[in-house]
PDB file of N, CA and C in Angstrom:
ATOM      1  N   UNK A   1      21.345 -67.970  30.350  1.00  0.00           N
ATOM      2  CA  UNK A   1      20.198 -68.765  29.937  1.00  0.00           C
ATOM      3  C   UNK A   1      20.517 -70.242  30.179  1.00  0.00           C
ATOM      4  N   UNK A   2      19.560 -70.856  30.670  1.00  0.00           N
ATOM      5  CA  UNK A   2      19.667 -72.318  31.339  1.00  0.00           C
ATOM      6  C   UNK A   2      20.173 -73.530  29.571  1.00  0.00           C
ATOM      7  N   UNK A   3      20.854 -74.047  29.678  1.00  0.00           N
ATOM      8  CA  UNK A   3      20.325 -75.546  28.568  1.00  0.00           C
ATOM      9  C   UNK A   3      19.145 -75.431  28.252  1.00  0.00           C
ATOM     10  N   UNK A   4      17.800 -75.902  29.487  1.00  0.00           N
ATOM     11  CA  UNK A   4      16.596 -76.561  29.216  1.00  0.00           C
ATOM     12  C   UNK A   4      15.829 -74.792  28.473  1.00  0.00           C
ATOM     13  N   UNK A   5      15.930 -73.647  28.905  1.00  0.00           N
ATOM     14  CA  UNK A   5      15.339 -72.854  28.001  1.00  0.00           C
ATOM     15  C   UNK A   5      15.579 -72.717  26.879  1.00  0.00           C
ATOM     16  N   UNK A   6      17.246 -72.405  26.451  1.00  0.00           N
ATOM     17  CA  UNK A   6      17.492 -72.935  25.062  1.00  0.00           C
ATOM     18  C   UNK A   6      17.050 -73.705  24.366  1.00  0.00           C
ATOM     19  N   UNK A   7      16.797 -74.516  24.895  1.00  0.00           N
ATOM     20  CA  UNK A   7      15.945 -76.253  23.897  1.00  0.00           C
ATOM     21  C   UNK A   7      14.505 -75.241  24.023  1.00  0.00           C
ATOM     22  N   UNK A   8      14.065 -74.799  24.974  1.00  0.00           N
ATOM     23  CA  UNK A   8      12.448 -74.850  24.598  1.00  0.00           C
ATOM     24  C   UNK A   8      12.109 -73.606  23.523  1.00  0.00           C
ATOM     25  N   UNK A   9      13.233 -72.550  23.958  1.00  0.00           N
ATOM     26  CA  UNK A   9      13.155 -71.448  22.928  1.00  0.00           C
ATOM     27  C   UNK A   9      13.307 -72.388  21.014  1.00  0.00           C
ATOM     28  N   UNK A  10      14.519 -72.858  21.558  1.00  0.00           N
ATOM     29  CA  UNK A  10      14.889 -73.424  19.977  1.00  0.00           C
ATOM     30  C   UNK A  10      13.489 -74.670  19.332  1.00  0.00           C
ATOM     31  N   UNK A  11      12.669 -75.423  20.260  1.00  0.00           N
ATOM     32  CA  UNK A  11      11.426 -76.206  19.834  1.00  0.00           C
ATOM     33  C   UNK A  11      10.874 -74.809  19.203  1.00  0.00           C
ATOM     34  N   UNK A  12      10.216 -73.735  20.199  1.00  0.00           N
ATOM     35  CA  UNK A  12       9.513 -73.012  20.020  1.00  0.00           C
ATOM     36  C   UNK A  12       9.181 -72.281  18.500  1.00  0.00           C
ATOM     37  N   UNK A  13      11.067 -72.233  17.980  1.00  0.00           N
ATOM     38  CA  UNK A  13      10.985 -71.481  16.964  1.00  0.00           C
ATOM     39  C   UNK A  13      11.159 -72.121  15.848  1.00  0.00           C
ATOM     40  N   UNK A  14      10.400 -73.294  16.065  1.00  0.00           N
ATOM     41  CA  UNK A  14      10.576 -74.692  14.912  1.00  0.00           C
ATOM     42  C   UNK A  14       9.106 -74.390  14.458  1.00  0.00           C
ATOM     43  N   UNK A  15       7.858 -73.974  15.383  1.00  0.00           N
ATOM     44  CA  UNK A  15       6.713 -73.679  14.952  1.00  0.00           C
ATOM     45  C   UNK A  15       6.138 -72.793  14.229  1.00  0.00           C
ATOM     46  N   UNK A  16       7.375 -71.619  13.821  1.00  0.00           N
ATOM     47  CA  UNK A  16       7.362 -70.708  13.267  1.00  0.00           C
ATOM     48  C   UNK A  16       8.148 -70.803  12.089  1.00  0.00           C
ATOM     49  N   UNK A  17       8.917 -71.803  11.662  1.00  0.00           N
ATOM     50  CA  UNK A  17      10.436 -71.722  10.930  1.00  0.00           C
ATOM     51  C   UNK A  17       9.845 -72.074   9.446  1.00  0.00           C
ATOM     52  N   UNK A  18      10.662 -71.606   8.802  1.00  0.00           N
ATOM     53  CA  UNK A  18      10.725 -71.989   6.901  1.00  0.00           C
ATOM     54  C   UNK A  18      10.830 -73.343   7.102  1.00  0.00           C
ATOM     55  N   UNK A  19       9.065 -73.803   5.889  1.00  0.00           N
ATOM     56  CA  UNK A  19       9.241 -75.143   6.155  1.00  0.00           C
ATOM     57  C   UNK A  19      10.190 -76.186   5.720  1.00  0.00           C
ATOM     58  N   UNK A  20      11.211 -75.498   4.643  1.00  0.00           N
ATOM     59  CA  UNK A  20      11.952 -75.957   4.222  1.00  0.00           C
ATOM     60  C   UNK A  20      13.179 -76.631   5.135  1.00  0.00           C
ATOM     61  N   UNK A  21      13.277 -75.794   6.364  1.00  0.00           N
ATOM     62  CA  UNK A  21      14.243 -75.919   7.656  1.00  0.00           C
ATOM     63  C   UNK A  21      13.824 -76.501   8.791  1.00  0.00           C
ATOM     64  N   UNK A  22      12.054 -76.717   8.589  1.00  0.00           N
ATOM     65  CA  UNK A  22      11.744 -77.095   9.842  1.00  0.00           C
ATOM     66  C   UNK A  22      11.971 -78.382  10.217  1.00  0.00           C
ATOM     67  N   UNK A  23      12.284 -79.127   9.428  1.00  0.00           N
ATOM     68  CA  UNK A  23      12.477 -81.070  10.032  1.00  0.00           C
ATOM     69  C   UNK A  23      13.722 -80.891  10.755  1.00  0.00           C
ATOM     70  N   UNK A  24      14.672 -80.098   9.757  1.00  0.00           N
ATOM     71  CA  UNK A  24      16.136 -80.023  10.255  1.00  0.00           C
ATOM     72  C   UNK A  24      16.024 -79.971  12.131  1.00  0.00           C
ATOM     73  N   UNK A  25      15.623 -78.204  11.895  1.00  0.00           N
ATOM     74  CA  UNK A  25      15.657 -77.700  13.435  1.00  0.00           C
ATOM     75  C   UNK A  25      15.031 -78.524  14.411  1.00  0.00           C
ATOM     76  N   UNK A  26      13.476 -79.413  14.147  1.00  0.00           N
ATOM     77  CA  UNK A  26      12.816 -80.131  14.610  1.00  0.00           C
ATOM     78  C   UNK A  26      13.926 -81.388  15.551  1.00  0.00           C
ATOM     79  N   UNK A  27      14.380 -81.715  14.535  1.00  0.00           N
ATOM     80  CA  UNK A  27      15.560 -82.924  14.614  1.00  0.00           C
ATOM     81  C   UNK A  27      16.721 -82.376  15.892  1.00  0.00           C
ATOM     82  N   UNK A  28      16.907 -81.474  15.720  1.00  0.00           N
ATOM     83  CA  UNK A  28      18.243 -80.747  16.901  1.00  0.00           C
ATOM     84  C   UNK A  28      17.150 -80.798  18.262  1.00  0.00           C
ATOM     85  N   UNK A  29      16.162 -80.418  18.195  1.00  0.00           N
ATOM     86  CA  UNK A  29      15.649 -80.406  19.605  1.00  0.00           C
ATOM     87  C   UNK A  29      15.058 -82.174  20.072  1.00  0.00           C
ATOM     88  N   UNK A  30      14.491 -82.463  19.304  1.00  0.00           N
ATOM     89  CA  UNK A  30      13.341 -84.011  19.468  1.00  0.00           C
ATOM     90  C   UNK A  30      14.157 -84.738  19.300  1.00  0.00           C
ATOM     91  N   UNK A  31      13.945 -85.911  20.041  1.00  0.00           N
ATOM     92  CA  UNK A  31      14.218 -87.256  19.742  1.00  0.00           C
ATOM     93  C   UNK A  31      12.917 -87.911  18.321  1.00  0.00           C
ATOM     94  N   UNK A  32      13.822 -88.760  17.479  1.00  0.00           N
ATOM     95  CA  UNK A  32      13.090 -89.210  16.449  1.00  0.00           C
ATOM     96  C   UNK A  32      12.000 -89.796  16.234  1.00  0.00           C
ATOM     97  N   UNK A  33      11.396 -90.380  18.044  1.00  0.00           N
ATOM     98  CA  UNK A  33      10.411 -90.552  18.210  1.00  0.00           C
ATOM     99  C   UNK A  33       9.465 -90.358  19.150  1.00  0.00           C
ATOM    100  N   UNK A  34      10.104 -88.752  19.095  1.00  0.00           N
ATOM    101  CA  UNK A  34       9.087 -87.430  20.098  1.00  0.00           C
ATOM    102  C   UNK A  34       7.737 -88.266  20.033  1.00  0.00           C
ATOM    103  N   UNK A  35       6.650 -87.854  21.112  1.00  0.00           N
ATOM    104  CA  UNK A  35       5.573 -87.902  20.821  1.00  0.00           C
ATOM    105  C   UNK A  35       4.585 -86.564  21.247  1.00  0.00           C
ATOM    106  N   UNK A  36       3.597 -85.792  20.616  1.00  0.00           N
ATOM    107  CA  UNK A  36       3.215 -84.537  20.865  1.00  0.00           C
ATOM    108  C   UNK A  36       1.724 -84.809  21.022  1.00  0.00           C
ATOM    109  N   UNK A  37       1.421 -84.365  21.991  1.00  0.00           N
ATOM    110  CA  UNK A  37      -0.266 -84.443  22.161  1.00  0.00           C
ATOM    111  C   UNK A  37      -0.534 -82.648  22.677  1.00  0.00           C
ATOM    112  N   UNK A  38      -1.601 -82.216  22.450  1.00  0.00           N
ATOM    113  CA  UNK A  38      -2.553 -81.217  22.874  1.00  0.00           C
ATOM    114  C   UNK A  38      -3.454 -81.627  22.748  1.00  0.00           C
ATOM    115  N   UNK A  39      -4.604 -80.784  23.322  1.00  0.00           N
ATOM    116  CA  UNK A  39      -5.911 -81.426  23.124  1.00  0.00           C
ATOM    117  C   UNK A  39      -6.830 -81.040  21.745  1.00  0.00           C
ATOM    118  N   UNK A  40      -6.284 -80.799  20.606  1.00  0.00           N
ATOM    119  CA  UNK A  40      -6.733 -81.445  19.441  1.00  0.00           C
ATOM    120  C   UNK A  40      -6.215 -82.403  18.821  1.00  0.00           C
ATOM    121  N   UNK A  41      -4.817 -82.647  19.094  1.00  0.00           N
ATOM    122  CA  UNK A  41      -4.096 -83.937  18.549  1.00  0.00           C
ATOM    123  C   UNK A  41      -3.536 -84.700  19.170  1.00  0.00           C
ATOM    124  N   UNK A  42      -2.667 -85.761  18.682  1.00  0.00           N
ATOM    125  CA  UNK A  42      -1.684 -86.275  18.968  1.00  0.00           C
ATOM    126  C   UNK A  42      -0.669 -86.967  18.335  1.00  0.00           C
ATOM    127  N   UNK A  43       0.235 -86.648  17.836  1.00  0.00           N
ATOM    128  CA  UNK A  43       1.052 -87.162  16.725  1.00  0.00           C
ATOM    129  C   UNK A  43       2.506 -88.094  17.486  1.00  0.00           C
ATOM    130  N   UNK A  44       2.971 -88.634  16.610  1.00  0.00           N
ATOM    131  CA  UNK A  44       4.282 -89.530  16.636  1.00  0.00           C
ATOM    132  C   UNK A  44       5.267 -89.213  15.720  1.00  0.00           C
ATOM    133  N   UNK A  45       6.466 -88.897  16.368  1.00  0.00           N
ATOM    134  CA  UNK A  45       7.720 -88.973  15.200  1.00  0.00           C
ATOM    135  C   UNK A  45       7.855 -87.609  14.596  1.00  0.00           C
ATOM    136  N   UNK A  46       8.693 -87.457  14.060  1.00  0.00           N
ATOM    137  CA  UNK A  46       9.682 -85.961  14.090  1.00  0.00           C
ATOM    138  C   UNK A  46       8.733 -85.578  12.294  1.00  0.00           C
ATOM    139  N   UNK A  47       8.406 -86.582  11.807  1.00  0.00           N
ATOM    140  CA  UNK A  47       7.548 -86.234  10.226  1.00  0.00           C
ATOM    141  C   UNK A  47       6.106 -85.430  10.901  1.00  0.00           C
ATOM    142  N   UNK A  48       5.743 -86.285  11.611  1.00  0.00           N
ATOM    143  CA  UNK A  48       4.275 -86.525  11.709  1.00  0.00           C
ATOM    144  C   UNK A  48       3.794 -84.815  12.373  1.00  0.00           C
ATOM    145  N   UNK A  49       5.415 -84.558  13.524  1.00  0.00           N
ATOM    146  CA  UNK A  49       5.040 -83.212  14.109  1.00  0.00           C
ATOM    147  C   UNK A  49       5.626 -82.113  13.137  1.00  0.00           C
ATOM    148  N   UNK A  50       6.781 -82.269  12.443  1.00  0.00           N
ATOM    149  CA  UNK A  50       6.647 -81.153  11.139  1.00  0.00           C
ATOM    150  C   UNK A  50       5.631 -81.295  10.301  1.00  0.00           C
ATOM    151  N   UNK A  51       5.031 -81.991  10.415  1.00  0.00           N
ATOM    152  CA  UNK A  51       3.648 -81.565   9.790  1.00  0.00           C
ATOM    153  C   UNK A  51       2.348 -80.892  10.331  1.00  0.00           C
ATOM    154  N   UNK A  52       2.084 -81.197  11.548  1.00  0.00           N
ATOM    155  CA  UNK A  52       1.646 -80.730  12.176  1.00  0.00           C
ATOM    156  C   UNK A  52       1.831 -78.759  12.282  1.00  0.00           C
ATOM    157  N   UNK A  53       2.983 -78.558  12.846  1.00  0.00           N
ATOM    158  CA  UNK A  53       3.456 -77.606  12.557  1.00  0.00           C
ATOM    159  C   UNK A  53       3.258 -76.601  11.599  1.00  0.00           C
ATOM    160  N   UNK A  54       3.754 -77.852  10.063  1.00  0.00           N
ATOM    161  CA  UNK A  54       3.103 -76.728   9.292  1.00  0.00           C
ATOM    162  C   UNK A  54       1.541 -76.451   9.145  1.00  0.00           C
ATOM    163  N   UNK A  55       0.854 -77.597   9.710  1.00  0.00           N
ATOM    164  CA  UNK A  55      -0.733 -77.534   9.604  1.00  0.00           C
ATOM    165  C   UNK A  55      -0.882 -75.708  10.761  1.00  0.00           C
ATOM    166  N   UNK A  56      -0.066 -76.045  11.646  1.00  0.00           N
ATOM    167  CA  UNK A  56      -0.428 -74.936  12.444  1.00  0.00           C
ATOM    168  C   UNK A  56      -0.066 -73.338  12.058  1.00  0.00           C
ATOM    169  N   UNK A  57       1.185 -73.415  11.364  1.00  0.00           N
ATOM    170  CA  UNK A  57       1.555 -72.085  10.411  1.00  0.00           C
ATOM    171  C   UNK A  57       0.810 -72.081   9.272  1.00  0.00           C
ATOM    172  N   UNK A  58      -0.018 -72.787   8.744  1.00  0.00           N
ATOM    173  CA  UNK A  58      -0.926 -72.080   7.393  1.00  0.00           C
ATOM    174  C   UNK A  58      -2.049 -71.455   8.310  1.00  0.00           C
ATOM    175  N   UNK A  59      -2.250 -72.407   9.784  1.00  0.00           N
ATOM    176  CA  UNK A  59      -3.758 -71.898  10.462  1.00  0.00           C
ATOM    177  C   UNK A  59      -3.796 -70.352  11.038  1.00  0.00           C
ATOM    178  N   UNK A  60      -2.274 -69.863  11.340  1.00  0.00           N
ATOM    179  CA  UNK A  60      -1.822 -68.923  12.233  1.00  0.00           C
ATOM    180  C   UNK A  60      -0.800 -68.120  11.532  1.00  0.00           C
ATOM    181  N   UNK A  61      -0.703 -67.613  10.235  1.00  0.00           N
ATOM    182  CA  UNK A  61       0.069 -66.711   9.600  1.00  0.00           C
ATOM    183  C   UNK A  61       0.765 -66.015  10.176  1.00  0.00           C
ATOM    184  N   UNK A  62       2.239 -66.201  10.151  1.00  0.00           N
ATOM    185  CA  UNK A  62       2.793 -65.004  11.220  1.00  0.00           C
ATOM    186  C   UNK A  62       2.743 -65.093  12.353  1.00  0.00           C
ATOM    187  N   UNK A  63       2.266 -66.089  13.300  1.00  0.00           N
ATOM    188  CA  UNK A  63       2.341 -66.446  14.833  1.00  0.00           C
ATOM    189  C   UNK A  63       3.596 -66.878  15.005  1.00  0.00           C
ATOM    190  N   UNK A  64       3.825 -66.548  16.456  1.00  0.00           N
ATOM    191  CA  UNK A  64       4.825 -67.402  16.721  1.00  0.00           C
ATOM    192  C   UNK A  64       4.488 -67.712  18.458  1.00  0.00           C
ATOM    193  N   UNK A  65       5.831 -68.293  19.336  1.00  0.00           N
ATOM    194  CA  UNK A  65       5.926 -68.869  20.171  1.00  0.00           C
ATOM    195  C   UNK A  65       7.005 -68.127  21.044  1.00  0.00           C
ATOM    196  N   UNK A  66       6.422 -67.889  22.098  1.00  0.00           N
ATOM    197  CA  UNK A  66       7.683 -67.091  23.006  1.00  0.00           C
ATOM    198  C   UNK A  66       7.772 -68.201  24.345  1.00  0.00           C
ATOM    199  N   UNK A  67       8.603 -68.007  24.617  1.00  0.00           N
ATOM    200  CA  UNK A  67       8.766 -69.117  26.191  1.00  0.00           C
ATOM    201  C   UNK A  67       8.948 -68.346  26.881  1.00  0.00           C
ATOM    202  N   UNK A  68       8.013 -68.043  28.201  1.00  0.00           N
ATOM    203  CA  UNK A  68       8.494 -67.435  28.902  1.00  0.00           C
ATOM    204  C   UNK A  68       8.989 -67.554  30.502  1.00  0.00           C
ATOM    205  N   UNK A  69       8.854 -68.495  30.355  1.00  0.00           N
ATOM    206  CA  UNK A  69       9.562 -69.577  31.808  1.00  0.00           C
ATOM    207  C   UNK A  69       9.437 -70.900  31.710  1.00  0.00           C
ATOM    208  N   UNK A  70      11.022 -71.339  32.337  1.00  0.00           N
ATOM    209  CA  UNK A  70      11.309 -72.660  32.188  1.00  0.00           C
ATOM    210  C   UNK A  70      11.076 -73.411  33.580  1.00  0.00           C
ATOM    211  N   UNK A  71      11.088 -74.682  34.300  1.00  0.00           N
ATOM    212  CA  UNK A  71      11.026 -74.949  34.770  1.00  0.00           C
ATOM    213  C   UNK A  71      11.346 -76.240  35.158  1.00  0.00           C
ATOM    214  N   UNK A  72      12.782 -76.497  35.548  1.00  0.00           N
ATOM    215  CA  UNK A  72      13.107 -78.368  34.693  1.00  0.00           C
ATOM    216  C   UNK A  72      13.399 -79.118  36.138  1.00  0.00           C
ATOM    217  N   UNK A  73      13.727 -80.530  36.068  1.00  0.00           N
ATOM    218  CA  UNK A  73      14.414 -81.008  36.912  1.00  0.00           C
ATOM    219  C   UNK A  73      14.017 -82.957  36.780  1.00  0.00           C
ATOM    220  N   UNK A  74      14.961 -83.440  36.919  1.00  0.00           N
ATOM    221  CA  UNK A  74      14.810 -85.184  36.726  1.00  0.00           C
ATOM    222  C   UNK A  74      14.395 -85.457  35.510  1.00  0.00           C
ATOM    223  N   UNK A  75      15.022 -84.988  33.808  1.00  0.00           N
ATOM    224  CA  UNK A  75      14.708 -85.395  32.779  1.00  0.00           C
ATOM    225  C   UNK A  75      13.232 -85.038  32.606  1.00  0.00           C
ATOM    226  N   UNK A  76      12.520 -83.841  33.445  1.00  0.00           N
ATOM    227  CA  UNK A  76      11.641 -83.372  33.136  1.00  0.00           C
ATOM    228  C   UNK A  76      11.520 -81.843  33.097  1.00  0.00           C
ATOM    229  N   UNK A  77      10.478 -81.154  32.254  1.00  0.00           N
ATOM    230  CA  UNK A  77      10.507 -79.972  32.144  1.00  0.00           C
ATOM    231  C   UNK A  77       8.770 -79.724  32.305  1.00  0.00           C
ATOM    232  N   UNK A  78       8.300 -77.843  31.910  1.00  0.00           N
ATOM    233  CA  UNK A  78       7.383 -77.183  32.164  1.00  0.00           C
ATOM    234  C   UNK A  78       7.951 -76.227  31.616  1.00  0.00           C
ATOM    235  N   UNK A  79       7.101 -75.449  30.347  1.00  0.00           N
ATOM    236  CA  UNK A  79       7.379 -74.649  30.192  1.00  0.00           C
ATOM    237  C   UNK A  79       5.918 -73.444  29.721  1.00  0.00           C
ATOM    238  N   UNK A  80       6.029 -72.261  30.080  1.00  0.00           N
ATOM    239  CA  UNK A  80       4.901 -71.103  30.208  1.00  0.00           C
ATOM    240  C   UNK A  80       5.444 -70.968  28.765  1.00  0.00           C
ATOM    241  N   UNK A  81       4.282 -70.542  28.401  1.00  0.00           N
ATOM    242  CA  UNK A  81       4.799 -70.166  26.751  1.00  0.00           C
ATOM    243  C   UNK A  81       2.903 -69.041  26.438  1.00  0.00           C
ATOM    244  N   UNK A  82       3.856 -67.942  25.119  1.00  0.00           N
ATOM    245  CA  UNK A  82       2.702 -66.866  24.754  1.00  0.00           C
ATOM    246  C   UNK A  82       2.791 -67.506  23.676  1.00  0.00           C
ATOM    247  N   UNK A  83       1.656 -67.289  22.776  1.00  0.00           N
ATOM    248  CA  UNK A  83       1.478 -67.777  21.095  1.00  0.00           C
ATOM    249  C   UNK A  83       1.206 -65.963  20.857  1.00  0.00           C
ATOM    250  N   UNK A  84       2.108 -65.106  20.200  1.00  0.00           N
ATOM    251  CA  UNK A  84       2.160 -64.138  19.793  1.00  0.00           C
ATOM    252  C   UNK A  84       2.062 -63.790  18.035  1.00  0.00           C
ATOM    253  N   UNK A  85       0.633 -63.139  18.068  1.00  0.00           N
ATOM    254  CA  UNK A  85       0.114 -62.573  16.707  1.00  0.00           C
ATOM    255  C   UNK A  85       1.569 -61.866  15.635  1.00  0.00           C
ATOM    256  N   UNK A  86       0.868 -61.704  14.614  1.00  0.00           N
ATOM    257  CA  UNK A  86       1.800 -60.662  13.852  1.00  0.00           C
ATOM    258  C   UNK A  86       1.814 -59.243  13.986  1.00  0.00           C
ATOM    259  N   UNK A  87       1.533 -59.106  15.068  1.00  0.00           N
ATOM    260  CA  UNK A  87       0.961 -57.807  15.254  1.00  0.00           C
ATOM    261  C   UNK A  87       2.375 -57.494  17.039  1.00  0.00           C
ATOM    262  N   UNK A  88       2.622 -58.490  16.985  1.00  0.00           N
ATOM    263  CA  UNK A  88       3.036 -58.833  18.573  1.00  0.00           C
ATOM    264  C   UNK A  88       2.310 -58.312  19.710  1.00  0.00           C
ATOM    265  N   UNK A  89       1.231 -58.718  19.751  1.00  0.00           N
ATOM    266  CA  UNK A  89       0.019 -58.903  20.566  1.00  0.00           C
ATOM    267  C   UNK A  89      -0.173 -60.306  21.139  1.00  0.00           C
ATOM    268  N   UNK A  90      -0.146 -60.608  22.812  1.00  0.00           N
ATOM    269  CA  UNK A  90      -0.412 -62.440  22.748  1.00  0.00           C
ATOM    270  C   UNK A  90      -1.738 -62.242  22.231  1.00  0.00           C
ATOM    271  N   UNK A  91      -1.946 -63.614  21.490  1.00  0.00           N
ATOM    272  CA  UNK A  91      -2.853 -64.931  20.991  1.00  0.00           C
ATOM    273  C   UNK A  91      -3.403 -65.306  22.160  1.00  0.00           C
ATOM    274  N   UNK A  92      -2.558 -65.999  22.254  1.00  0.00           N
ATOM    275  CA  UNK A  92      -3.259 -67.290  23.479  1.00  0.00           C
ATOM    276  C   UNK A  92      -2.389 -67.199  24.141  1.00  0.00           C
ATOM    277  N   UNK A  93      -2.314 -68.132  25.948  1.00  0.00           N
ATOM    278  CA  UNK A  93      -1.068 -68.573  26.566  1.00  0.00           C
ATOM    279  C   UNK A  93      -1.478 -70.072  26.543  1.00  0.00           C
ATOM    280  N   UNK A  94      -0.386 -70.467  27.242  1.00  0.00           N
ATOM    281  CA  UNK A  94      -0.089 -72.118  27.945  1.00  0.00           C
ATOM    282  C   UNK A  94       1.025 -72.628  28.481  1.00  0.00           C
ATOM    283  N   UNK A  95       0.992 -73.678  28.688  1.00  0.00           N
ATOM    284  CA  UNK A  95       2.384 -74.750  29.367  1.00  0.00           C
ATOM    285  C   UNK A  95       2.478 -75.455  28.473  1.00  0.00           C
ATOM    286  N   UNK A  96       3.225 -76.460  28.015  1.00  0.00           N
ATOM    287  CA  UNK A  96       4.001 -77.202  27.943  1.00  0.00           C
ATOM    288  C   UNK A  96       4.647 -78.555  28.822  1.00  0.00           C
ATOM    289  N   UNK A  97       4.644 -79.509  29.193  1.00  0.00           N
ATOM    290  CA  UNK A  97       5.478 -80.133  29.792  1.00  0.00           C
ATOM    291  C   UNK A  97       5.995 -81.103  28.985  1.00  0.00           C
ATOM    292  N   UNK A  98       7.107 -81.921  29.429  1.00  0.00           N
ATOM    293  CA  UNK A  98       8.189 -82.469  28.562  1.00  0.00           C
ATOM    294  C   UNK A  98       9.361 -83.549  29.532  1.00  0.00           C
ATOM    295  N   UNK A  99       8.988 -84.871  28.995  1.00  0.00           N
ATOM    296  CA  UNK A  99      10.035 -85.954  29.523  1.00  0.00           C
ATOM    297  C   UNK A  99      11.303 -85.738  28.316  1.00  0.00           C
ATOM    298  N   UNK A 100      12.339 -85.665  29.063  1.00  0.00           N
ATOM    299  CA  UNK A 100      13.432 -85.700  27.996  1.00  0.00           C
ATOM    300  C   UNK A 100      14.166 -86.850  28.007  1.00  0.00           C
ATOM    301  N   UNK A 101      14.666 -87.071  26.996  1.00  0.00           N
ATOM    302  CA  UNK A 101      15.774 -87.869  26.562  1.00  0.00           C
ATOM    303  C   UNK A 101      16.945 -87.673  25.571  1.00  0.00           C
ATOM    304  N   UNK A 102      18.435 -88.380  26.401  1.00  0.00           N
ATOM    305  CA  UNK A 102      19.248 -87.925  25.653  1.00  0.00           C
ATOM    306  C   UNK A 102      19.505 -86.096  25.511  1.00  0.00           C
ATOM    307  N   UNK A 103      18.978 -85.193  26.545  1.00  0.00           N
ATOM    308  CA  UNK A 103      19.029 -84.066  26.004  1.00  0.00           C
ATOM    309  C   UNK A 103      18.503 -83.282  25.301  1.00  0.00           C
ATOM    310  N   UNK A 104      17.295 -83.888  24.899  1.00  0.00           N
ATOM    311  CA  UNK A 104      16.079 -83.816  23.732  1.00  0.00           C
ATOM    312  C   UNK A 104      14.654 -83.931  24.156  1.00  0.00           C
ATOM    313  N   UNK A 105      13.848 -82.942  23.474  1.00  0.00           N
ATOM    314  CA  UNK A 105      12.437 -83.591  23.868  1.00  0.00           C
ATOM    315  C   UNK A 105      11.851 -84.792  23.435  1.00  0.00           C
ATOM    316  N   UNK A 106      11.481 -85.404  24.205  1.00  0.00           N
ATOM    317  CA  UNK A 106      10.878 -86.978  23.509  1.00  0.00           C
ATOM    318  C   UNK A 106       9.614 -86.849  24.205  1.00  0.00           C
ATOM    319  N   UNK A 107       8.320 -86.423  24.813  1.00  0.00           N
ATOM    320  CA  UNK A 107       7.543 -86.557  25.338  1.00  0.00           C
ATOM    321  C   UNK A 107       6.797 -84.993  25.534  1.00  0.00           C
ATOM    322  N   UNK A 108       5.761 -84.860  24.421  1.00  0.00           N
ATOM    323  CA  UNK A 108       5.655 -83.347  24.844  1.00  0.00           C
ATOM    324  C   UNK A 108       4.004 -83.326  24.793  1.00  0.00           C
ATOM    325  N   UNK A 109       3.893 -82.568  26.036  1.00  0.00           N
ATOM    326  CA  UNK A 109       2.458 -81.958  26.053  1.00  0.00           C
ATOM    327  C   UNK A 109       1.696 -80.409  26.088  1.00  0.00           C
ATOM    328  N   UNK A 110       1.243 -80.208  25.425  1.00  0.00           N
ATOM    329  CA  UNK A 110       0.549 -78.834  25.580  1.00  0.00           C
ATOM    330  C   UNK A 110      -0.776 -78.658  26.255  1.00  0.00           C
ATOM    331  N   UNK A 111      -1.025 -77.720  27.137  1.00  0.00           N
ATOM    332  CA  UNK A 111      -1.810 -77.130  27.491  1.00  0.00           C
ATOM    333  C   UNK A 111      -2.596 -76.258  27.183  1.00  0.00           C
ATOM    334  N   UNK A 112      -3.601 -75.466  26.722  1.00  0.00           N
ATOM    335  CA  UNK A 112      -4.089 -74.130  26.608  1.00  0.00           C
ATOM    336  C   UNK A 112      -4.414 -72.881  27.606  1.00  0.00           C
ATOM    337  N   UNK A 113      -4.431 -72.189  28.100  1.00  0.00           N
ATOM    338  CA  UNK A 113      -4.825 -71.697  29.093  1.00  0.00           C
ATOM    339  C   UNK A 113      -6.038 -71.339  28.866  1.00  0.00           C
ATOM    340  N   UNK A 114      -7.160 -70.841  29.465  1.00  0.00           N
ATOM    341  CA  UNK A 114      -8.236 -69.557  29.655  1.00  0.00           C
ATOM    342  C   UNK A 114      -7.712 -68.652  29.495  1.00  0.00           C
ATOM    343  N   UNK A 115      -8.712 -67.976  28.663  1.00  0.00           N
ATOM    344  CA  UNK A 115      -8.349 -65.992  28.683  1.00  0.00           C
ATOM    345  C   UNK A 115      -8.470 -65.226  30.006  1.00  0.00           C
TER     346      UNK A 115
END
């Protein structure tokens, strides 16, 4: 398994994590002043997206995030990702892309796909 999938698996499973753990884990992948946009939001800073987060685990009980291809190169990444039910059925799909720094995500965007 590459570095850059590790990091996206380990973001991934920050969206799913006890919120009690999630700043922690948040913190090992992001730089402190990640910035996260999709197209309902856009937040700043490692608080602003554990919150987010948890806004998204009360919305999605039991969802989680699978990565399923990475795609990196020049402090940049792409990553395919399933949003998988509790049922482990996909949700939704999308991408991801991501300027890094330091080894870390600092620049992250989401995509949605079409069904």
């Amino acid at each position: 398994m590459s570095d850059q999938q590790q990091l996206w698996d380990d973001y991934a499973a920050c969206w799913s994590a006890d919120p009690s753990r999630r700043l922690t884990a948040l913190g090992a992948v992001a730089v402190d002043d990640v910035t996260y946009r999709d197209p309902g939001t856009e937040v700043g800073g490692l608080a602003e997206l554990d919150a987010y987060m948890g806004g998204f685990a009360g919305a999605f009980p039991g969802h989680r995030f699978r990565i399923d291809e990475v795609l990196d190169h020049h402090d940049r990444s792409l990553a395919r990702w399933t949003q998988v039910g509790p049922d482990g059925e996909a949700f939704m799909t999308g991408v991801s892309s991501a300027v890094h720094r330091d080894g870390l995500l600092a620049d992250v965007t989401g995509f949605f796909l079409p069904a």
